[in-house]
PDB file of N, CA and C in Angstrom:
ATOM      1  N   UNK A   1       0.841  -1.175   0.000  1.00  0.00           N
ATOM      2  CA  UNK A   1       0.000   0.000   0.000  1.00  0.00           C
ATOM      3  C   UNK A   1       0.887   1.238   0.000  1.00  0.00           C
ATOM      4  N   UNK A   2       0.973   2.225  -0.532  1.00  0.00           N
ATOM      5  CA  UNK A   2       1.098   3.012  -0.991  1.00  0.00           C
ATOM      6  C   UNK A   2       1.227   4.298   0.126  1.00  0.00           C
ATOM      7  N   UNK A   3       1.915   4.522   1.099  1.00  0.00           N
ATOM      8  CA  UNK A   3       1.328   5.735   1.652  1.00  0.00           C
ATOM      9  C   UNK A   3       1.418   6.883   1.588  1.00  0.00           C
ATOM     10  N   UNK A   4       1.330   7.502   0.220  1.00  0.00           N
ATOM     11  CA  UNK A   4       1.144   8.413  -0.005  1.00  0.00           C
ATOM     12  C   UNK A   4       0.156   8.796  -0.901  1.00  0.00           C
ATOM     13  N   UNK A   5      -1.105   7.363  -1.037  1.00  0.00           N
ATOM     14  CA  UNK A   5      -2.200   7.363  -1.631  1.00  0.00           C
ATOM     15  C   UNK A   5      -3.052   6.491  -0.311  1.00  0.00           C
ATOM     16  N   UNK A   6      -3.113   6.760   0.808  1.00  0.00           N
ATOM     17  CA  UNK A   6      -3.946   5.940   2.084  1.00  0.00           C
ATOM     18  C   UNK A   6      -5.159   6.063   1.092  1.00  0.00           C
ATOM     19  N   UNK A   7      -6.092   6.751   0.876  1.00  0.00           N
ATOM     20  CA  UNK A   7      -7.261   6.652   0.239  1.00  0.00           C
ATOM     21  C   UNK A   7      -7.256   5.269  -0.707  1.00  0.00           C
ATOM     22  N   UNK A   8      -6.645   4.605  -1.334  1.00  0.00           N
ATOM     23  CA  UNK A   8      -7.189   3.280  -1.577  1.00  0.00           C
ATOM     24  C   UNK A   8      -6.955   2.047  -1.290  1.00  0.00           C
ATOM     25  N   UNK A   9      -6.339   2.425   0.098  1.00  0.00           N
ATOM     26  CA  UNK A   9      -5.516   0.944   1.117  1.00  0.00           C
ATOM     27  C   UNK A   9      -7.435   0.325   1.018  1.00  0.00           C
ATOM     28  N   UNK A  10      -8.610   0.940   1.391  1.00  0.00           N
ATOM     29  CA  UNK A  10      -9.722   0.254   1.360  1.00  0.00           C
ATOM     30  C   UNK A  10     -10.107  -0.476   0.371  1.00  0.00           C
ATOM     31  N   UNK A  11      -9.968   0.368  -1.015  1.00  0.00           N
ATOM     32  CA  UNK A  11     -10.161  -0.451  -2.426  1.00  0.00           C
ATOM     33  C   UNK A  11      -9.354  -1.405  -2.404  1.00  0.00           C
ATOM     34  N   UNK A  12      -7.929  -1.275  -2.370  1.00  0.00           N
ATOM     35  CA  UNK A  12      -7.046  -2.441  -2.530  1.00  0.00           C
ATOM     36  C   UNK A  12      -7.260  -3.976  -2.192  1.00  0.00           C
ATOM     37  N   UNK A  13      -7.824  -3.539  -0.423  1.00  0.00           N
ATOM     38  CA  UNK A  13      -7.986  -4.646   0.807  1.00  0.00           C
ATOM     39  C   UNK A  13      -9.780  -5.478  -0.166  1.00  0.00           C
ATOM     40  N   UNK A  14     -10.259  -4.519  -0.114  1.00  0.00           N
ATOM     41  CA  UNK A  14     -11.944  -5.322  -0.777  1.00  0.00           C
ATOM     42  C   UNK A  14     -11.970  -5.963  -2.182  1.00  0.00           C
ATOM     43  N   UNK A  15     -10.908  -5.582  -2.522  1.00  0.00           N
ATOM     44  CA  UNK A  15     -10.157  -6.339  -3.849  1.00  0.00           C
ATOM     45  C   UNK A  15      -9.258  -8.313  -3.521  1.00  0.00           C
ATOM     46  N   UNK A  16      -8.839  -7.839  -2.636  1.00  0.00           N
ATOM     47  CA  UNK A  16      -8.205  -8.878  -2.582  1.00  0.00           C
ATOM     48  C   UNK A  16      -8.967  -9.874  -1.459  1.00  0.00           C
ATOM     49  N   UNK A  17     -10.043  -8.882  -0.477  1.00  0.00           N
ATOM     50  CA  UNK A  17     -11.001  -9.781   0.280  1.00  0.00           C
ATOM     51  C   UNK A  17     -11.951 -10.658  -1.037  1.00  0.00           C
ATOM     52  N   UNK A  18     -12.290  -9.757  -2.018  1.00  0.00           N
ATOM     53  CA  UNK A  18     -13.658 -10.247  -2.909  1.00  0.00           C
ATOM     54  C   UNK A  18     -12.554 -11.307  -3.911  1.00  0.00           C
ATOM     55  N   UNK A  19     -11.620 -11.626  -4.215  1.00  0.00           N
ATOM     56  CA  UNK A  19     -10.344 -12.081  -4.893  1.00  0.00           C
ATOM     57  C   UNK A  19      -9.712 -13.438  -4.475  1.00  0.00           C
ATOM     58  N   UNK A  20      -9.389 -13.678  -3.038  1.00  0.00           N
ATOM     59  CA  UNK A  20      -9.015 -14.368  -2.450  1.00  0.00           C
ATOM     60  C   UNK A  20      -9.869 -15.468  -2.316  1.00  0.00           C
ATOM     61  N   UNK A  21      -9.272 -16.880  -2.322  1.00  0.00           N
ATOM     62  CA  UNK A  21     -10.034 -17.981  -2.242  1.00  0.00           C
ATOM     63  C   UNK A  21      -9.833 -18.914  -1.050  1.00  0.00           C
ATOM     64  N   UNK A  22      -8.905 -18.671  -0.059  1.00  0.00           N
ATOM     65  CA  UNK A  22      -8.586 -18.894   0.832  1.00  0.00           C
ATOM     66  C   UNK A  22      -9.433 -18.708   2.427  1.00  0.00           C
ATOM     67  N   UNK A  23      -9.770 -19.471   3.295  1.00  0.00           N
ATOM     68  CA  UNK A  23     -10.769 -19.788   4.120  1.00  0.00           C
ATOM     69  C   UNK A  23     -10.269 -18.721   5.146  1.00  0.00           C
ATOM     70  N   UNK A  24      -9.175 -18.783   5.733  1.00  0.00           N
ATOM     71  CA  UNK A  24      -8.692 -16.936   6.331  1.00  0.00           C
ATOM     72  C   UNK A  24      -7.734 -16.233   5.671  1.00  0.00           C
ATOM     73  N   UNK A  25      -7.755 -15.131   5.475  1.00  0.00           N
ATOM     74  CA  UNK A  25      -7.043 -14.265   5.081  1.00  0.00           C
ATOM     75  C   UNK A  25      -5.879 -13.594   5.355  1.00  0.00           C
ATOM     76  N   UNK A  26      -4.846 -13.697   5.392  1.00  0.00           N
ATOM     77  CA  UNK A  26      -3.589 -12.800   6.251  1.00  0.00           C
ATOM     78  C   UNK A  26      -3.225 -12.330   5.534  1.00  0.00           C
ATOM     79  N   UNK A  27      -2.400 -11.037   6.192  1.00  0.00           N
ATOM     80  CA  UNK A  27      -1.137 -10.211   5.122  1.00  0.00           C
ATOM     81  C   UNK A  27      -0.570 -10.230   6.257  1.00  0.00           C
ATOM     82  N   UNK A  28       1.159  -9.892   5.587  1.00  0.00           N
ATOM     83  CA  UNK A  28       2.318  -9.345   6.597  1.00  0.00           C
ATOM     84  C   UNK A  28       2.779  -8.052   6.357  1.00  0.00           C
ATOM     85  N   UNK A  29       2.831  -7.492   7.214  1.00  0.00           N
ATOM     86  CA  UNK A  29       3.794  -6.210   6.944  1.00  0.00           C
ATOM     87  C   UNK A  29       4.502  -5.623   7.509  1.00  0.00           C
ATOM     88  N   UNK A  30       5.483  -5.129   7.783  1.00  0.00           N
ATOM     89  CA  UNK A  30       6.574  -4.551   8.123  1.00  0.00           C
ATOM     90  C   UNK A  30       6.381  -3.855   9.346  1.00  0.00           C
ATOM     91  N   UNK A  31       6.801  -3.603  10.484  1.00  0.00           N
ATOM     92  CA  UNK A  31       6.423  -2.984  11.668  1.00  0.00           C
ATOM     93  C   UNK A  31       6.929  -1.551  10.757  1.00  0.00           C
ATOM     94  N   UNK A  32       7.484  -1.566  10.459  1.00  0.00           N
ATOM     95  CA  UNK A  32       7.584   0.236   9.431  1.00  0.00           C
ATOM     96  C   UNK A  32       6.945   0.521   8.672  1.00  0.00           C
ATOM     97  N   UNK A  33       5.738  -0.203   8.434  1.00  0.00           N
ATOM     98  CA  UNK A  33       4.937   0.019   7.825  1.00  0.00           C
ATOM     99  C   UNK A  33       3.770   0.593   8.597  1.00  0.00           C
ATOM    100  N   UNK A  34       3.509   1.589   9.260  1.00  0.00           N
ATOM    101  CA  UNK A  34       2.582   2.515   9.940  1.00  0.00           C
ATOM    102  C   UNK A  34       1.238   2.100   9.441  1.00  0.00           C
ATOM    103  N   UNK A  35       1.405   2.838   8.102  1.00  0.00           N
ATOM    104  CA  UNK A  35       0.282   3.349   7.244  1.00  0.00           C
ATOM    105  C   UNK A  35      -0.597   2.028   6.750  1.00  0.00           C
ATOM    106  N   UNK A  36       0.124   0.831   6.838  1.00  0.00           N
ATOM    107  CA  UNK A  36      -0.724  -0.422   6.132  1.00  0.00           C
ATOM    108  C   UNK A  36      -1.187  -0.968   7.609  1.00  0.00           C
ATOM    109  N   UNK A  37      -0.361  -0.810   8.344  1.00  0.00           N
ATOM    110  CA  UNK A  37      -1.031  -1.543   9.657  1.00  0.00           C
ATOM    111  C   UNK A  37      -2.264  -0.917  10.061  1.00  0.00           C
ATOM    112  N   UNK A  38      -2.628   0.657  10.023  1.00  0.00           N
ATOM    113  CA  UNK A  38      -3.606   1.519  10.154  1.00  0.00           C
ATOM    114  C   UNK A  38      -4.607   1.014   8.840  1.00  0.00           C
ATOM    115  N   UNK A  39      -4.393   1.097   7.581  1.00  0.00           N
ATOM    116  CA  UNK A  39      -5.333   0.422   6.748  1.00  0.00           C
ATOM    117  C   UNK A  39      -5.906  -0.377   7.232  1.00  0.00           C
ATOM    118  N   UNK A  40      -5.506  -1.771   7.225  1.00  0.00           N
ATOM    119  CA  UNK A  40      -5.667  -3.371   7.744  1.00  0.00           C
ATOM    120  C   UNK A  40      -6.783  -2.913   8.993  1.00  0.00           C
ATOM    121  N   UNK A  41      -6.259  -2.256   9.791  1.00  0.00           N
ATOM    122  CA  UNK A  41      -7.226  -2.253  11.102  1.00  0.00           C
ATOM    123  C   UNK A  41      -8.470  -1.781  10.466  1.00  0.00           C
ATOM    124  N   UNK A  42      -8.509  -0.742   9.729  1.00  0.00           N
ATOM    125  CA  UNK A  42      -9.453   0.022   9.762  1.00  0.00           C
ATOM    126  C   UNK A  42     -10.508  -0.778   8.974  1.00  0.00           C
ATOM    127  N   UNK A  43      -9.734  -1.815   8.179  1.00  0.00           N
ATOM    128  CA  UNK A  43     -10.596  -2.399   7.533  1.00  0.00           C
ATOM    129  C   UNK A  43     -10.895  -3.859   7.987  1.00  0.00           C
ATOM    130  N   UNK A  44     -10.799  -3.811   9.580  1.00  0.00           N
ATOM    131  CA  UNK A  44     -11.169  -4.875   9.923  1.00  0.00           C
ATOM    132  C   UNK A  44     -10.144  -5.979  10.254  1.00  0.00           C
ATOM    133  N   UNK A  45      -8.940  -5.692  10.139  1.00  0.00           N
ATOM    134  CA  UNK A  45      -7.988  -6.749  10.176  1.00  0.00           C
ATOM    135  C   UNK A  45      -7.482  -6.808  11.116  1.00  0.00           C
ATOM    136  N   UNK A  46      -7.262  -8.021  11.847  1.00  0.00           N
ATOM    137  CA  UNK A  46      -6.470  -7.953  13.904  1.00  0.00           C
ATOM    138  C   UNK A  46      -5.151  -8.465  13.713  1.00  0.00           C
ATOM    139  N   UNK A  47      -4.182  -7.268  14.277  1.00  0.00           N
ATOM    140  CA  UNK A  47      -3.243  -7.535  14.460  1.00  0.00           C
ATOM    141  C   UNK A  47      -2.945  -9.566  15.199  1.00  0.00           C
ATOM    142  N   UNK A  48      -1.887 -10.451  14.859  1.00  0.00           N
ATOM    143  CA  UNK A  48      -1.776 -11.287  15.353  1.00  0.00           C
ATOM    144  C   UNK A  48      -0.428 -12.071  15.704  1.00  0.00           C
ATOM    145  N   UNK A  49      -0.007 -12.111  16.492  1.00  0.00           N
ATOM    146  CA  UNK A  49       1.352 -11.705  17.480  1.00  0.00           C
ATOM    147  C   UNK A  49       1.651 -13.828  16.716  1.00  0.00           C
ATOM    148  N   UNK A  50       2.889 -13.056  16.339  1.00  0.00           N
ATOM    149  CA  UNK A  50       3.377 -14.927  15.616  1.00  0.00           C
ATOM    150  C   UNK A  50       5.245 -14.883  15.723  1.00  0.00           C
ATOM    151  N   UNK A  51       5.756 -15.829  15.949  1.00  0.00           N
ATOM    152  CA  UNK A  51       7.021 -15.854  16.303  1.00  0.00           C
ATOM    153  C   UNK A  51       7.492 -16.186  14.833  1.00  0.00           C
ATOM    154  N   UNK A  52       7.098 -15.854  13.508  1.00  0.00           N
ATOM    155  CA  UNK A  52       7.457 -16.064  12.529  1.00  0.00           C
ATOM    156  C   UNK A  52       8.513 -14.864  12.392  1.00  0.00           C
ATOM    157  N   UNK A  53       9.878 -15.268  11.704  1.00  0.00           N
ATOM    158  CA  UNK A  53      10.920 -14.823  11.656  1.00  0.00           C
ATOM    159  C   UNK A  53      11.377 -14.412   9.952  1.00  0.00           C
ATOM    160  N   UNK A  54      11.247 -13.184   9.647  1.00  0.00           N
ATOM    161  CA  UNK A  54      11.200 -12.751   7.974  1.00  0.00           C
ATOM    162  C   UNK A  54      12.613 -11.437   7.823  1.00  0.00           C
ATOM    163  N   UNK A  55      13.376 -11.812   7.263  1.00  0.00           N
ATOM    164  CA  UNK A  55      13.829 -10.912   6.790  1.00  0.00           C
ATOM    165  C   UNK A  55      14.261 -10.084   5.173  1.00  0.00           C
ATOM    166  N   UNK A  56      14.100  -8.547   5.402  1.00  0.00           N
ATOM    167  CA  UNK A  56      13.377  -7.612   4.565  1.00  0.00           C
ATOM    168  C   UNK A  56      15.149  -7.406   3.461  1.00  0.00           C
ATOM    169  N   UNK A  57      15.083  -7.817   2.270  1.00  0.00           N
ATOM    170  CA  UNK A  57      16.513  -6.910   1.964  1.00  0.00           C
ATOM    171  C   UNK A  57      16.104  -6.397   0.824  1.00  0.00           C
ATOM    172  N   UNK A  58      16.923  -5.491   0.534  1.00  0.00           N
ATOM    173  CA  UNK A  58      17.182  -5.562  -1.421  1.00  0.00           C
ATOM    174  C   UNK A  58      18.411  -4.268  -1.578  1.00  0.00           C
ATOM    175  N   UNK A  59      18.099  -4.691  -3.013  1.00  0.00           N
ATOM    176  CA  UNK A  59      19.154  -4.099  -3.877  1.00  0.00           C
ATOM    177  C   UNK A  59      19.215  -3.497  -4.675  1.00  0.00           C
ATOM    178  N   UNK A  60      20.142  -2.720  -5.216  1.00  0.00           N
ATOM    179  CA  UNK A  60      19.678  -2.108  -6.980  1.00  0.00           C
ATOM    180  C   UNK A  60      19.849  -2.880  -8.135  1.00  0.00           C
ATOM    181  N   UNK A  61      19.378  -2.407  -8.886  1.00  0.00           N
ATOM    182  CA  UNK A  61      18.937  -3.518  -9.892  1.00  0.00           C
ATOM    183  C   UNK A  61      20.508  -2.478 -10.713  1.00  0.00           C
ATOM    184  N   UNK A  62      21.309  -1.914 -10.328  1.00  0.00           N
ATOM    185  CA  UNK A  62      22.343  -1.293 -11.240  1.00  0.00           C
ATOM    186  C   UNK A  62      23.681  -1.724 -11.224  1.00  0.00           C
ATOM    187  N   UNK A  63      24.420  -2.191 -12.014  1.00  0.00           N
ATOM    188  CA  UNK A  63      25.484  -2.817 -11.784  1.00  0.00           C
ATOM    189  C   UNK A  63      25.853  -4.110 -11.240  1.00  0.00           C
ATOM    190  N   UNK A  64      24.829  -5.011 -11.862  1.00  0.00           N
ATOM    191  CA  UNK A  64      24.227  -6.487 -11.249  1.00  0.00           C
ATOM    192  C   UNK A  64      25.369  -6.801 -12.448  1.00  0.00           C
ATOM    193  N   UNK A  65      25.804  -8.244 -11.509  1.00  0.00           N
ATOM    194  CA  UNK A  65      26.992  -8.840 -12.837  1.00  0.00           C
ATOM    195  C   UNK A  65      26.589  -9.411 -13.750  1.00  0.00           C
ATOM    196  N   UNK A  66      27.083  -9.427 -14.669  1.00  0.00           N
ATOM    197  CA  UNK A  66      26.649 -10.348 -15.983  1.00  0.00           C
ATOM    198  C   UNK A  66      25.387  -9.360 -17.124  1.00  0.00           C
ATOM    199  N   UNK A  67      25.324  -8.118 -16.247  1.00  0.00           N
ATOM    200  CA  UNK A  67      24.339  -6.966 -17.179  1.00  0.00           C
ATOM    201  C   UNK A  67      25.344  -6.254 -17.772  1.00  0.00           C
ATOM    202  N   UNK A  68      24.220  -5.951 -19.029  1.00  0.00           N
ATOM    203  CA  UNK A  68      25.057  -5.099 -20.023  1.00  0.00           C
ATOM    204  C   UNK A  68      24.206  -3.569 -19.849  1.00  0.00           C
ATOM    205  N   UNK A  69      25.364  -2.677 -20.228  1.00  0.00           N
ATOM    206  CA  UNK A  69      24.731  -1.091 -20.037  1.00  0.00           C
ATOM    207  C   UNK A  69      24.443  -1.420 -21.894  1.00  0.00           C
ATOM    208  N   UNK A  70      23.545  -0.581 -22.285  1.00  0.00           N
ATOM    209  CA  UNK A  70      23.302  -0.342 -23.514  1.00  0.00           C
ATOM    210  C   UNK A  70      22.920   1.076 -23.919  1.00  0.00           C
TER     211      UNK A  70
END
């Protein structure tokens, strides 16, 4: 979600509620993620405390080996 468009964290979420085929629903997101955790609630979603262990990286996609500049 986007937060600097909060106005369609609701569309997004009723998209993927009406979308989803799955009997419960979860998302994960980032404790730095403020703005989606505030979505999620607002749209009904409970925080749920899990000892699952994820870590976040990345990279630039510039100067990756084996790429050519063109």
């Amino acid at each position: 979600m986007d937060p600097t468009r909060p106005e369609l964290a609701a569309e997004v979420l009723g998209w993927f509620g009406d979308t989803a085929t799955a009997a419960e629903l979860a998302v994960t997101v980032l404790d730095a993620e403020k703005h989606a955790v505030a979505a999620l609630e607002r749209c009904g979603y409970a925080l749920q405390e899990s000892s699952v262990f994820q870590s976040y990286m990345s990279r630039l996609l510039v100067d990756l080996p084996g790429s050519r500049r063109e």
